[in-house]
Protein backbone atom coordinates (compact mmCIF):
# COMPACT_ATOMS: atom_id res chain seq x y z
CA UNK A 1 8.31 2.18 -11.17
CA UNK A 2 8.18 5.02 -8.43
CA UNK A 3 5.64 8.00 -9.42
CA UNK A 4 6.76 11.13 -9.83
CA UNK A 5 6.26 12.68 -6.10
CA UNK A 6 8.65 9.67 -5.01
CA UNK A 7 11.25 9.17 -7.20
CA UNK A 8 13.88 11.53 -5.36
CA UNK A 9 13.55 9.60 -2.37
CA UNK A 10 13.46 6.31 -4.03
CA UNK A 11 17.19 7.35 -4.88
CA UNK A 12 17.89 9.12 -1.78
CA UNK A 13 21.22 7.52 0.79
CA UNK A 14 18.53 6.80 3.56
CA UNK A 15 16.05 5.00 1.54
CA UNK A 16 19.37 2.67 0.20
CA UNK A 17 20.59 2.13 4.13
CA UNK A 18 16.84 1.36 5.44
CA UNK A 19 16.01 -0.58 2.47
CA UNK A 20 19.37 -3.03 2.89
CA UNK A 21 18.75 -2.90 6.42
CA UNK A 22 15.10 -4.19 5.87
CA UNK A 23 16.12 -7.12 3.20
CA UNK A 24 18.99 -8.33 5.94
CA UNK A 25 16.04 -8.29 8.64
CA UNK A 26 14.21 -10.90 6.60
CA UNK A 27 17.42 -12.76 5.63
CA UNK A 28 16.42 -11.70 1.74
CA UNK A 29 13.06 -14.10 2.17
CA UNK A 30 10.08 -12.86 0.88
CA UNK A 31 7.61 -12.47 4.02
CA UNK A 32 4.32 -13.91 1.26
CA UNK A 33 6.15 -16.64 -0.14
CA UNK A 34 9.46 -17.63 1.52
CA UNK A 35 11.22 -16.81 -2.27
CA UNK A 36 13.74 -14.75 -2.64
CA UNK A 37 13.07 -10.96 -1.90
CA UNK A 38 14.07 -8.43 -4.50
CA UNK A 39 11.98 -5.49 -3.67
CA UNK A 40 10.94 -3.53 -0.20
CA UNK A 41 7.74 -2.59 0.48
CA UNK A 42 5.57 0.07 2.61
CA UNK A 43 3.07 -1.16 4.33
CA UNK A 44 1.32 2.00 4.43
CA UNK A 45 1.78 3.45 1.15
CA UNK A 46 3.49 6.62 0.13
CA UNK A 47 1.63 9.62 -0.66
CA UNK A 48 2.38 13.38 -1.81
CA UNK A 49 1.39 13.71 1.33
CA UNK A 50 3.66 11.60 3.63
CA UNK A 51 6.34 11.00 1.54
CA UNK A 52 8.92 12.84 3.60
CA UNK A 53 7.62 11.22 7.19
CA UNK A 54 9.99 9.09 8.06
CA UNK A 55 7.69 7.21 10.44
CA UNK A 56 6.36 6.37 7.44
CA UNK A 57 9.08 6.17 4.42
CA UNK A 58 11.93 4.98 6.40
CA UNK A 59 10.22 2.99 9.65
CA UNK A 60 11.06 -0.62 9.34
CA UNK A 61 8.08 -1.66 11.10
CA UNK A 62 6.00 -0.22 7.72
CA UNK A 63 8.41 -2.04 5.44
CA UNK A 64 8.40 -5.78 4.43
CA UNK A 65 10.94 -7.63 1.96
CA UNK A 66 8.64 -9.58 -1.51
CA UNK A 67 9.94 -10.89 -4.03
CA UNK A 68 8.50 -9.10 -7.19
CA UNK A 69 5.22 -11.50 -7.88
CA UNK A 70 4.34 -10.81 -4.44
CA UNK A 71 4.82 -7.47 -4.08
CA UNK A 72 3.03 -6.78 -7.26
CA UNK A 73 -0.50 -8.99 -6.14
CA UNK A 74 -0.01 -7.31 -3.02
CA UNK A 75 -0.47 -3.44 -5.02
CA UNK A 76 -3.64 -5.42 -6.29
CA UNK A 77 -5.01 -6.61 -3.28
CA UNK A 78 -4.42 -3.03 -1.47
CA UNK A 79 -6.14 -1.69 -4.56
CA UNK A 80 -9.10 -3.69 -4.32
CA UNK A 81 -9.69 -3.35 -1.00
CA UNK A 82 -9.41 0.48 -1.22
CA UNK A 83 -12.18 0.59 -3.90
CA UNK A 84 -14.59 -2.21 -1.63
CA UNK A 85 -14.17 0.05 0.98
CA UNK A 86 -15.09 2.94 -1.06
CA UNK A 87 -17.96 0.91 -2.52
CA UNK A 88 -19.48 0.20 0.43
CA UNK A 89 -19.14 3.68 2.24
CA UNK A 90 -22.93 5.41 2.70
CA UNK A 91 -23.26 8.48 1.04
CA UNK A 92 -24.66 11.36 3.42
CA UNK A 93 -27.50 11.48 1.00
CA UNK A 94 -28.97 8.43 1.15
CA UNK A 95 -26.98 6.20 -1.43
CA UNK A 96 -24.19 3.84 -1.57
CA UNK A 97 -22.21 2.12 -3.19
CA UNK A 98 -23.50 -1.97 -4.35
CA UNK A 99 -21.40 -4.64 -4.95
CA UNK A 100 -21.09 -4.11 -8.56
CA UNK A 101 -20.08 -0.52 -7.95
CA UNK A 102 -23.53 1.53 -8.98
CA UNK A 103 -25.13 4.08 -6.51
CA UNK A 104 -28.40 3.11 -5.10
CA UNK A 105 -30.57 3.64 -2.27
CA UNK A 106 -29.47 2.82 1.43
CA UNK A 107 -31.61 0.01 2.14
CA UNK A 108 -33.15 2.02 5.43
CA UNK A 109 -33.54 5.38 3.39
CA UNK A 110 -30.28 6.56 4.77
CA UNK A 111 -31.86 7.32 8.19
């Protein structure tokens, strides 16, 4: 389901012509798993912030056709790799983020 910031360009003419165009690209193939494709996704996600950029909402280079078990592990992997990236950023004050997500010291004092 689209948030809120998104849903009037989830209904939007353009969205409807790039998002057929985008399923007849990939001959209605999911590009995971080679299954059919039901739903068109952005590589780079939408935001508040970009959602009217078409370079971004309507490019077809950021959009790929899954079907919906892939493009729903794919919101999981992006996800988790979001959060490891933000668990293993170094805090300007010495600490980071471990493995299991608590804040301890950089190993080298932060220096």
């Amino acid at each position: 389901m689209a948030r809120e910031f998104a849903k009037s360009f989830y209904k939007s003419p353009e969205w409807a012509r790039v998002r057929k165009y985008v399923l007849m690209r990939d001959k209605y193939k999911c590009q995971k798993c080679g299954r059919p494709a039901e739903e068109v996704h952005h590589k780079e996600h939408l935001s508040p912030e970009n959602i009217w950029d078409v370079r971004i909402t309507l490019n077809p280079m950021n959009l790929q056709s899954l079907c919906r078990d892939c493009h729903f592990a794919q919101h999981i992997e992006d996800k988790a790799a979001g959060l490891a990236k933000l668990r293993h950023k170094d805090c300007d004050d010495g600490y980071m983020f471990d493995d299991s997500g608590q804040l301890v010291p950089v190993p080298d004092g932060g220096h």
